[in-house]
C-alpha atoms as a PDB file:
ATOM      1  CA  UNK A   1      19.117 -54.006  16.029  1.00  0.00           C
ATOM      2  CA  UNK A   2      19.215 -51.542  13.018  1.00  0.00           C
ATOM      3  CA  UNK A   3      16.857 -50.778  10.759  1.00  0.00           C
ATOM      4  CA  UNK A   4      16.828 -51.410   7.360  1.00  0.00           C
ATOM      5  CA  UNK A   5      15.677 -48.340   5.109  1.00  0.00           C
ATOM      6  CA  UNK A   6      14.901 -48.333   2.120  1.00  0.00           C
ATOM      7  CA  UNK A   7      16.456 -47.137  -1.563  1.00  0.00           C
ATOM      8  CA  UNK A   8      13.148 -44.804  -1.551  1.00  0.00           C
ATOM      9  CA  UNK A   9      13.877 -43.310   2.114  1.00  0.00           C
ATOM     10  CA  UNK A  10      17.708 -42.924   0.974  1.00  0.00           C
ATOM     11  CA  UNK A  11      17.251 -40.779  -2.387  1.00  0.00           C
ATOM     12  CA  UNK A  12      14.849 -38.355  -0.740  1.00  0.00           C
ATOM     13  CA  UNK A  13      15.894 -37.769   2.688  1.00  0.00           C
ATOM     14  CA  UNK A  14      19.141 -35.723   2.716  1.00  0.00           C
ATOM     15  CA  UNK A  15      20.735 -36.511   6.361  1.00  0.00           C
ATOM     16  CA  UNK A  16      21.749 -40.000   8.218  1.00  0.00           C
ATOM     17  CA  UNK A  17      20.090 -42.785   6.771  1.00  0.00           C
ATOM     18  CA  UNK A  18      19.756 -43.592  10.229  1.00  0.00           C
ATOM     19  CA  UNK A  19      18.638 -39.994  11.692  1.00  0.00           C
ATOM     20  CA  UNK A  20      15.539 -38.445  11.755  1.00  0.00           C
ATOM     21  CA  UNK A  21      13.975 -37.778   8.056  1.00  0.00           C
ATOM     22  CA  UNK A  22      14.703 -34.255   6.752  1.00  0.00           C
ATOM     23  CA  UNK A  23      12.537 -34.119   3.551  1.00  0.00           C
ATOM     24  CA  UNK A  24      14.582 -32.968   0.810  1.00  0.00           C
ATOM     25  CA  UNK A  25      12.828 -29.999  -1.015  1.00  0.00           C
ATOM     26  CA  UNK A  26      14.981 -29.095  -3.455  1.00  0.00           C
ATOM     27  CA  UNK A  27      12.966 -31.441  -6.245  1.00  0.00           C
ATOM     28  CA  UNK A  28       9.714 -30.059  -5.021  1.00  0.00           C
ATOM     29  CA  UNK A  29      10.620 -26.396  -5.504  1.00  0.00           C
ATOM     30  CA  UNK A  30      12.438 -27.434  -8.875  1.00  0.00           C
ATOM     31  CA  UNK A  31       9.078 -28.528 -10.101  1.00  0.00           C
ATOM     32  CA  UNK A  32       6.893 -25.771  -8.705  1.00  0.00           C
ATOM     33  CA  UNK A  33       9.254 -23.442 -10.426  1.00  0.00           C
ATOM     34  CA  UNK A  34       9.391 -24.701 -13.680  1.00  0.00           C
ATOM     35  CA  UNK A  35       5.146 -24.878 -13.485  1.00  0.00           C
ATOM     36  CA  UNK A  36       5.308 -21.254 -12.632  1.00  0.00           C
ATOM     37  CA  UNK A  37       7.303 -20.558 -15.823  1.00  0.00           C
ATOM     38  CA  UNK A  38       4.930 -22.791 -17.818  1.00  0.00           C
ATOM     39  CA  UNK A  39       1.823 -21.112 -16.604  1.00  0.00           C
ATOM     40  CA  UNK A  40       3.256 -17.367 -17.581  1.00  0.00           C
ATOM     41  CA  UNK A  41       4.204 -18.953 -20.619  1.00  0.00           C
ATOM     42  CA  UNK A  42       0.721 -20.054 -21.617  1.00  0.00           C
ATOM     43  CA  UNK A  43      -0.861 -16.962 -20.671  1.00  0.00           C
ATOM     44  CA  UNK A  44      -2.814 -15.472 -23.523  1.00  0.00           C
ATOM     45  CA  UNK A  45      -1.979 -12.440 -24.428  1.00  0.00           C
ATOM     46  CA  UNK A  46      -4.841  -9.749 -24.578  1.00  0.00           C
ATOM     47  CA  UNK A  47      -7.148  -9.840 -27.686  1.00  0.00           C
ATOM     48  CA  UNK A  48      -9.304  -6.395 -26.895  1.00  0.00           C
ATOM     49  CA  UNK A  49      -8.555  -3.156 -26.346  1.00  0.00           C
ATOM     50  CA  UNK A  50     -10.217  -0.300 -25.507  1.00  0.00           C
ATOM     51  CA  UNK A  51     -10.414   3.030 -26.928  1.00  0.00           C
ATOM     52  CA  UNK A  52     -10.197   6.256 -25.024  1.00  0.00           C
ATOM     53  CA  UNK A  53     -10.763   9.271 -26.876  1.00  0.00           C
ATOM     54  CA  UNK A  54      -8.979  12.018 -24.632  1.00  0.00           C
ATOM     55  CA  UNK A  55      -9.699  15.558 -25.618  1.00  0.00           C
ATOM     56  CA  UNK A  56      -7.230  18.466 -27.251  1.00  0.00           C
ATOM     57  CA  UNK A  57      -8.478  21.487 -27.114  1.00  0.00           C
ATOM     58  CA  UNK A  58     -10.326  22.241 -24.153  1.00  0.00           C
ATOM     59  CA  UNK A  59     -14.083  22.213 -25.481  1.00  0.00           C
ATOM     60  CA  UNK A  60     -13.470  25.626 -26.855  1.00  0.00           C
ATOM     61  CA  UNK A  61     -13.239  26.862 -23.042  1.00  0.00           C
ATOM     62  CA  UNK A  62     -10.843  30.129 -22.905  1.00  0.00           C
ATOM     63  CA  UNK A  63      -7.516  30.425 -21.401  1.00  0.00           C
ATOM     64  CA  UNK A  64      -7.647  33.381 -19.639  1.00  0.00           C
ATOM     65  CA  UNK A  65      -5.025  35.916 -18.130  1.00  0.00           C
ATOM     66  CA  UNK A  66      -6.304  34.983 -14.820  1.00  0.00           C
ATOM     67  CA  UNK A  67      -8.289  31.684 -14.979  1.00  0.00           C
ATOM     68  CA  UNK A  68     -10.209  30.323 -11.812  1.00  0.00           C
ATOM     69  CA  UNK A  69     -10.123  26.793 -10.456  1.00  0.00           C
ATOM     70  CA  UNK A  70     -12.170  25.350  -8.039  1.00  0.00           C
ATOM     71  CA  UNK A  71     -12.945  22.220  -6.332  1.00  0.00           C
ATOM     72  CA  UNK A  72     -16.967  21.928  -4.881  1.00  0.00           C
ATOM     73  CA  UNK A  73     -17.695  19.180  -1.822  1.00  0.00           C
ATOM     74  CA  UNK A  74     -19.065  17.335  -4.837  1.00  0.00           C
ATOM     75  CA  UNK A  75     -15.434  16.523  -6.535  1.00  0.00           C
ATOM     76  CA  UNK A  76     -16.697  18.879  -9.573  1.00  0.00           C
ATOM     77  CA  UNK A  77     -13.675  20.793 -10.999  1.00  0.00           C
ATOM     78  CA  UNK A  78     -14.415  23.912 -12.456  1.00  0.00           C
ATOM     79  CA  UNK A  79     -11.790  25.739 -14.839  1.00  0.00           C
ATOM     80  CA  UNK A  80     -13.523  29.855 -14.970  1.00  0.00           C
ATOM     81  CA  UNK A  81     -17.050  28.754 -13.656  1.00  0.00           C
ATOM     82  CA  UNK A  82     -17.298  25.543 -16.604  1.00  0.00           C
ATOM     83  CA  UNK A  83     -16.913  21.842 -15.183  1.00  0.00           C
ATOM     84  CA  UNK A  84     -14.214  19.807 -16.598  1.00  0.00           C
ATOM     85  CA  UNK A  85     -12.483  16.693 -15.840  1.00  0.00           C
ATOM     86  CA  UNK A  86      -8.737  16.156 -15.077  1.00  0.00           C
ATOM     87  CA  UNK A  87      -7.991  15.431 -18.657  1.00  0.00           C
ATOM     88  CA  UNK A  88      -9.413  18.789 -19.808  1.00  0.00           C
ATOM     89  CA  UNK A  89      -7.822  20.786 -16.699  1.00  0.00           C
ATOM     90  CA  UNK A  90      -4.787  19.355 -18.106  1.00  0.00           C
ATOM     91  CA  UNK A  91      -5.005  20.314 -21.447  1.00  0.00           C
ATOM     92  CA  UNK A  92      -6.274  23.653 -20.568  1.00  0.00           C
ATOM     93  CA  UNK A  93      -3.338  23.969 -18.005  1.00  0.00           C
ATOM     94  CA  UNK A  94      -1.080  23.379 -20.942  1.00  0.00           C
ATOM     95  CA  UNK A  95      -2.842  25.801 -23.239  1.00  0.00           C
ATOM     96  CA  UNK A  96      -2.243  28.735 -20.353  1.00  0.00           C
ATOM     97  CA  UNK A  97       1.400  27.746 -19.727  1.00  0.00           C
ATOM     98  CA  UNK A  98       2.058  28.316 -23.776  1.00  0.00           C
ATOM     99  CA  UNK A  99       1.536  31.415 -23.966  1.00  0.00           C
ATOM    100  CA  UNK A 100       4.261  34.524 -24.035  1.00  0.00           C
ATOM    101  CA  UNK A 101       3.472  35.540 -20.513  1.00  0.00           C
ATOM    102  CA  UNK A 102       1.706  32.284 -18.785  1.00  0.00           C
ATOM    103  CA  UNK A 103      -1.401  32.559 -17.726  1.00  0.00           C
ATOM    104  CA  UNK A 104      -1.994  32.984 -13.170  1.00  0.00           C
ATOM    105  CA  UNK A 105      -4.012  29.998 -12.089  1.00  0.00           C
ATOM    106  CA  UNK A 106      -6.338  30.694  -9.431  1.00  0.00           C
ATOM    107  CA  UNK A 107      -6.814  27.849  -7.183  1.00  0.00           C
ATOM    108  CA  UNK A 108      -9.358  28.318  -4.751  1.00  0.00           C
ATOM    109  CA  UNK A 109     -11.223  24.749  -3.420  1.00  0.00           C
ATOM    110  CA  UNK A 110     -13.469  24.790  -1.288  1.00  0.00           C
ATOM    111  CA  UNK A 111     -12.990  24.552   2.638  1.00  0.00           C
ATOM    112  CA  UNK A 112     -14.727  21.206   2.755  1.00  0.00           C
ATOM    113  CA  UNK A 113     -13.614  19.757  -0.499  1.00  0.00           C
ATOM    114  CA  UNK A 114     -12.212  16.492  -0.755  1.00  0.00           C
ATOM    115  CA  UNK A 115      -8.234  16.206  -0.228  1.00  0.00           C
ATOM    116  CA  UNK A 116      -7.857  13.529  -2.867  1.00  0.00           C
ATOM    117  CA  UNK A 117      -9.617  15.330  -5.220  1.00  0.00           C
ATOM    118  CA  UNK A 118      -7.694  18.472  -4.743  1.00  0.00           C
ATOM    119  CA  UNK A 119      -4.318  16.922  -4.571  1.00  0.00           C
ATOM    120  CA  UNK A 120      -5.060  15.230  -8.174  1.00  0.00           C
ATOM    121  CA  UNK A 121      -6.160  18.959  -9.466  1.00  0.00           C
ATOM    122  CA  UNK A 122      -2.631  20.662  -8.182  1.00  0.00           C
ATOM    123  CA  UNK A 123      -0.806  17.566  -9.465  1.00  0.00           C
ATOM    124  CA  UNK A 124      -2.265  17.988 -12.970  1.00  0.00           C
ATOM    125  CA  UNK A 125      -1.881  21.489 -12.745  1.00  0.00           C
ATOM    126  CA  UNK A 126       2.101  21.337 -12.290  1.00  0.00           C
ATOM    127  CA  UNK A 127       2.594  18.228 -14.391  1.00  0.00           C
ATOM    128  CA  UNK A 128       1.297  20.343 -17.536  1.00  0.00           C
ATOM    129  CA  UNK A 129       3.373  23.606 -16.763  1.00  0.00           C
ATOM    130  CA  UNK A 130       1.011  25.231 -14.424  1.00  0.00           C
ATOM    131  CA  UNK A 131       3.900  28.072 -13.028  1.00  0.00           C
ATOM    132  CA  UNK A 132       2.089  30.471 -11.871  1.00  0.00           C
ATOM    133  CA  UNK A 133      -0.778  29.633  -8.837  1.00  0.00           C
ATOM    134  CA  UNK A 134      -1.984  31.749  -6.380  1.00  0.00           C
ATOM    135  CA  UNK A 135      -4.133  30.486  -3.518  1.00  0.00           C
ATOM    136  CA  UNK A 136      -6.944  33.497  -2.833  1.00  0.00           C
ATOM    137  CA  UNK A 137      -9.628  33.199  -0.350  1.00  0.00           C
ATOM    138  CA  UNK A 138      -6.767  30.918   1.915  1.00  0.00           C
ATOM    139  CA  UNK A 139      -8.203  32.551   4.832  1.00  0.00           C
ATOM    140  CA  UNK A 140     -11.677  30.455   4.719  1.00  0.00           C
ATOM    141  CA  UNK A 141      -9.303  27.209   5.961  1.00  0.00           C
ATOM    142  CA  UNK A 142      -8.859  29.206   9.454  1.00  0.00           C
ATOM    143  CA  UNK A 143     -11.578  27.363  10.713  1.00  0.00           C
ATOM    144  CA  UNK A 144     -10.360  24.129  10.025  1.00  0.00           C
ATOM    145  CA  UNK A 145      -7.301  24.234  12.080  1.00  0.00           C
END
């Protein structure tokens, strides 16, 4: 005896009437797709901004022939013995690498400063010009090995 199915079972199951049900998901991802667009579509776009005021000129901190940087154990960055952030190391950076003969940058963390924080220092350093870095005092890292 066969059994009768009906027009329901027949518009959303793809195989045999008569085999087992395979759901057909084609609809259902049709409709999950064009919710996806509707939700990125009503999105609001962003009503605030914030203002960061970067600085220029370096605080008035000289650019040296030879200028010292170093890194402490406490992440502090010091450009010649003053404490600056990354944004100032990189606009002092730029202000050495300016001039007629550009200024040596003396990079000299210490033994037990942070890798992150040193990595970010000689990436900011070369992405603003910084040619010329020597590495004195490499000798304290013997330990470490």
């Amino acid at each position: 005896m066969r059994r009768r199915r009906s027009a329901f079972h027949h518009s959303i199951f793809r195989t045999d009437p008569n085999g087992d049900p395979d759901i057909n998901t084609t609809p259902l991802i049709d409709v999950m797709l064009v919710m996806l667009v509707m939700f990125i579509i009503t999105i609001p776009p962003p009503t605030h901004s914030v203002d960061v005021m970067l600085p220029t000129d370096g605080r008035g901190i000289p650019v040296e022939d030879k200028n010292s940087v170093t890194i402490d154990t406490a992440d502090v960055i010091r450009w010649n013995d003053e404490a600056v952030d990354l944004a100032e190391l990189s606009a002092l950076v730029k202000q050495a690498a300016k001039r007629p003969e550009p200024a040596t940058i003396l990079f000299a963390p210490e033994a037990r400063a942070r890798y992150l924080r040193v990595d970010e220092a000689i990436g900011a350093i070369r992405r603003n010009g910084g040619s010329k870095i020597a590495f004195p005092g490499i000798d304290q890292y013997r330990e470490l090995i």
